[in-house]
Structures are given as structure tokens and as C-alpha cells.
Protein backbone atom coordinates (compact mmCIF):
# COMPACT_ATOMS: atom_id res chain seq x y z
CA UNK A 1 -4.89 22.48 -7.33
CA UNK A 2 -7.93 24.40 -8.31
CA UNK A 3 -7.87 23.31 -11.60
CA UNK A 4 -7.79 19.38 -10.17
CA UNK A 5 -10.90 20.19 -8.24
CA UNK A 6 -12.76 21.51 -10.87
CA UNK A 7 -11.60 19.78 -13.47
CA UNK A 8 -12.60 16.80 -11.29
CA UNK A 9 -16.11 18.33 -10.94
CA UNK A 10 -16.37 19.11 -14.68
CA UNK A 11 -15.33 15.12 -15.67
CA UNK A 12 -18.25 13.68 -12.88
CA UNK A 13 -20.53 16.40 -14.24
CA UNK A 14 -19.53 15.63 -17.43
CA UNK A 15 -20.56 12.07 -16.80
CA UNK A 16 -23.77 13.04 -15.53
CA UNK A 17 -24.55 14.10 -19.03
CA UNK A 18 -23.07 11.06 -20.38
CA UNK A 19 -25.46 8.85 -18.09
CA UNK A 20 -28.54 10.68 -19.03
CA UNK A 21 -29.44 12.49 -16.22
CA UNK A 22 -28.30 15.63 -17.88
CA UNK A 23 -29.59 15.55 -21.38
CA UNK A 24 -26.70 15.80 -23.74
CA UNK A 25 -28.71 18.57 -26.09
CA UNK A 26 -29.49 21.45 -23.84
CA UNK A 27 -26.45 24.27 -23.78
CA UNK A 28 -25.88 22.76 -19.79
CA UNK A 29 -25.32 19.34 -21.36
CA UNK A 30 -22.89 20.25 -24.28
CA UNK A 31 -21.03 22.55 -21.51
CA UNK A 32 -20.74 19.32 -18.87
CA UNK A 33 -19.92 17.16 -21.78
CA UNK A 34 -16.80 19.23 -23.41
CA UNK A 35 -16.02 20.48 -19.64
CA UNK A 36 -15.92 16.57 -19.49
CA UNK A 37 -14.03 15.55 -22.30
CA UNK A 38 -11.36 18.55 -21.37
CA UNK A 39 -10.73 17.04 -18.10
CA UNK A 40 -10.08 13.67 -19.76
CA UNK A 41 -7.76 15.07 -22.13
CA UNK A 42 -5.70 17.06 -19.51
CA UNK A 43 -5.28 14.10 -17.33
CA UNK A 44 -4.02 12.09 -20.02
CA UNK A 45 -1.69 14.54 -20.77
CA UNK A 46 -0.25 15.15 -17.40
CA UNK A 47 0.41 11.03 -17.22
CA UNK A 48 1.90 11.09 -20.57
CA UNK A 49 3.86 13.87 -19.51
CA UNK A 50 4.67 12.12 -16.27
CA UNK A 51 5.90 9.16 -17.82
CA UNK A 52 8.30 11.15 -20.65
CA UNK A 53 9.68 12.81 -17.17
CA UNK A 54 10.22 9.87 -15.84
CA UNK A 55 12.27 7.95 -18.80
CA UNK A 56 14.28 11.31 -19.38
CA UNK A 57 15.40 11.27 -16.19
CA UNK A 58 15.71 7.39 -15.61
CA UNK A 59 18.70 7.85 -18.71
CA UNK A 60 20.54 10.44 -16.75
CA UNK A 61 19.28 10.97 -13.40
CA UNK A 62 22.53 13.45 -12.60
CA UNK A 63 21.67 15.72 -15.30
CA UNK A 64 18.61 17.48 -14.42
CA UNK A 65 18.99 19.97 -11.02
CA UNK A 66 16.37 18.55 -9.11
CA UNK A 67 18.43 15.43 -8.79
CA UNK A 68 19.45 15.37 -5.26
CA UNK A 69 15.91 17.07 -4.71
CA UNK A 70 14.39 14.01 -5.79
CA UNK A 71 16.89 11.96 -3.74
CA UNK A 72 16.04 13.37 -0.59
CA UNK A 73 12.07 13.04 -1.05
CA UNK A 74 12.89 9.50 -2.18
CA UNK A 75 14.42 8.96 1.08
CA UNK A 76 11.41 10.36 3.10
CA UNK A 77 9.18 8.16 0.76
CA UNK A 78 11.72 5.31 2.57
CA UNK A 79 11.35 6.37 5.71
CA UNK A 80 7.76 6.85 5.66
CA UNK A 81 6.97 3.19 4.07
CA UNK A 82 9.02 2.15 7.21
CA UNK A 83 7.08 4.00 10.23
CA UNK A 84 3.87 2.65 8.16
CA UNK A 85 5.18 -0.97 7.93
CA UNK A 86 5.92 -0.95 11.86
CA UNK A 87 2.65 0.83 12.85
CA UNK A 88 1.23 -1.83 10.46
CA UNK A 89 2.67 -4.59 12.38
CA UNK A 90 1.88 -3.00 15.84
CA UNK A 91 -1.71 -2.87 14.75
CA UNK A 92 -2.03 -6.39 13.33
CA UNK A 93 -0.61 -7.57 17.05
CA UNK A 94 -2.69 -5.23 18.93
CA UNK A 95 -5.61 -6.84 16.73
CA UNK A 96 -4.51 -10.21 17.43
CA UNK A 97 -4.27 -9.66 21.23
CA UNK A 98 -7.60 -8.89 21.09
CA UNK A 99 -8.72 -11.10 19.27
CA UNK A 100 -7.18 -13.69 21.62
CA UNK A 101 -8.52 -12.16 24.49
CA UNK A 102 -12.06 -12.56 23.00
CA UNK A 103 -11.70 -16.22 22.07
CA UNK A 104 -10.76 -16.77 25.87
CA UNK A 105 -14.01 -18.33 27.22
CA UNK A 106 -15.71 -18.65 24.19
CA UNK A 107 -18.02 -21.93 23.74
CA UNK A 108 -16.69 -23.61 20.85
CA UNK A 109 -20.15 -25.28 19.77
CA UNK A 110 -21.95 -21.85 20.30
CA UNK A 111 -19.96 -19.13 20.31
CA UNK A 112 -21.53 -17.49 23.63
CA UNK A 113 -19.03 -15.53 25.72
CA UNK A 114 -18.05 -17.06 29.52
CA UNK A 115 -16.78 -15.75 32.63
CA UNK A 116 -13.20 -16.89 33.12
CA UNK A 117 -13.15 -20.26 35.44
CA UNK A 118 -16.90 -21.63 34.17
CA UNK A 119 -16.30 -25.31 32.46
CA UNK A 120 -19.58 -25.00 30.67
CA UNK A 121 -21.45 -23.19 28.69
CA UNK A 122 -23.78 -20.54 30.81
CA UNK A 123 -26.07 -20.67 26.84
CA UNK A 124 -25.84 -24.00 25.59
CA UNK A 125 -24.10 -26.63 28.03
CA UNK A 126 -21.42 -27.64 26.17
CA UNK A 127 -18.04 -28.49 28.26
CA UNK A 128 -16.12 -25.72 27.43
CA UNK A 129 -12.73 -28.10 28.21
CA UNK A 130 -12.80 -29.30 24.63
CA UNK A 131 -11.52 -25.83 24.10
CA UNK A 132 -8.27 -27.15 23.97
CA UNK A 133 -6.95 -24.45 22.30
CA UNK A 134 -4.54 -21.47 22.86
CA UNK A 135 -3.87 -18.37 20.76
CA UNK A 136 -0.70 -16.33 20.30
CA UNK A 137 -0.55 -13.10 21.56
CA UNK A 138 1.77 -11.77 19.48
CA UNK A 139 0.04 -12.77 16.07
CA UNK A 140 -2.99 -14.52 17.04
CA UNK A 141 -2.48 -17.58 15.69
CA UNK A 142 -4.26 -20.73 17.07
CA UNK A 143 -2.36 -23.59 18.25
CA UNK A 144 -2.99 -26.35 20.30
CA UNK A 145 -3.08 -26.43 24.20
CA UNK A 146 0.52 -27.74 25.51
CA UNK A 147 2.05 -26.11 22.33
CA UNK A 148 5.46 -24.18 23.25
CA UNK A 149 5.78 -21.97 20.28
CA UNK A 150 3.50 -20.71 18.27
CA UNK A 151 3.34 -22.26 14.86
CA UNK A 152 2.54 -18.70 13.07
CA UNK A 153 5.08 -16.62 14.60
CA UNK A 154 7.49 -18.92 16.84
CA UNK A 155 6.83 -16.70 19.95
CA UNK A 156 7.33 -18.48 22.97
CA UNK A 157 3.76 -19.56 24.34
């Protein structure tokens, strides 16, 4: 890990020399530059590397020891895409909730913000019963007053 780090720090120093900022002639430049370059080369050779791995074992995945290794961390990878899909989801509803609750009241020619109950605007006047509108609080999705079901998710309004 040590070697990421400052191989990392030797590719953006190296690329301060590159840029100029570090003149490419003095002894500190030549150092950032190869320090650089070396970094490059590694990292190239660690995805090459990777991607041998990765058709060796693709050709006979039962052959190599670290099989059912690889199995179980695949299955984590799984299970972890899964909790982040659903926390996903929870947060796009949570967002759309709110943002539901803030279009409540809302002037639709201005924008302004009402108390619940007021039928115009308290900022510009408009009737704020052309706001014949409703939004789903399960996805947010807009959908005209009287609607049922909501025409993004099919939650019952």
C-alpha cells in the first residue's frame, strides 16, 4: 500500500515536471520525471497482470486454490450491491417525499412557498388552485389532481 501512495505521489509529481512547473532539467525534475514514468510503468503492469489472472482463471476457475476463496468474496460483492441497491431506493423515496412535501403550497407562477390552507399567493397573487397537481410519495412523480395511481410508480394515491 505504501508503494501505491507514493508511487501515486511520484506520477502527480512527476506531472508537475511534465507541466512545467518543475523544470524538467534540474536533478529534482529528472528525479519527478523517471519517479513518474516508473509509476506509469508499474501500473500498467499490475493491469496487464490483472487481466492475464483473470483469463487464466476464467479457462479453469477449479484449478487454482483460491477458487472457493474467490467464490465467497464474489458472494459478499452480491450481497453488498444488494444492501446498496435498497439503501439506493430508500434514499431516492426519502428524496421524493421531500420533495413532495416542498412542492405542497408552492405558487406555480412564482415559486414562493405558502402556508397550508392560503388559495393565493402571499408574493405574487396568483390563485394557487390552478395547482392542480399531486405528487407521489413514494417516487415523486407528478400527476394530476383526481389521479388514483401514480403514473411513475403505480402506488395508490
Amino acid at each position: 500500500m505504501a508503494n501505491d501512495i507514493f508511487g501515486g505521489l511520484g506520477g502527480l509529481l512527476g506531472g508537475l515536471s511534465k507541466t512545467g512547473l518543475i523544470p524538467k532539467d534540474t536533478p529534482e525534475g529528472k528525479l519527478l520525471s523517471a519517479q513518474g514514468e516508473l509509476s506509469d510503468l508499474k501500473k500498467q503492469e499490475s493491469e496487464l497482470l490483472i487481466e492475464i489472472g483473470r483469463q487464466a482463471y476464467a479457462q479453469n476457475p477449479s484449478a487454482w486454490p483460491q477458487h472457493s476463496r474467490l467464490a465467497l468474496v464474489q458472494q459478499n460483492i452480491a450481497a453488498a450491491e444488494g444492501v446498496l441497491d435498497e439503501a439506493k431506493r430508500a434514499q431516492e423515496a426519502a428524496d421524493a417525499a421531500k420533495a413532495a412535501e416542498d412542492a405542497k403550497g408552492r405558487c406555480p407562477s412564482c415559486g414562493y412557498k405558502n402556508a397550508e390552507g392560503i388559495r393565493f399567493c402571499q408574493e405574487c397573487g396568483s390563485s394557487l388552485a390552478a395547482q392542480a397537481k399531486s405528487f407521489c410519495g413514494n417516487c415523486g412523480q407528478e400527476n394530476a389532481s383526481g389521479t388514483r395511481f401514480c403514473g411513475g410508480c403505480g402506488t395508490r394515491l
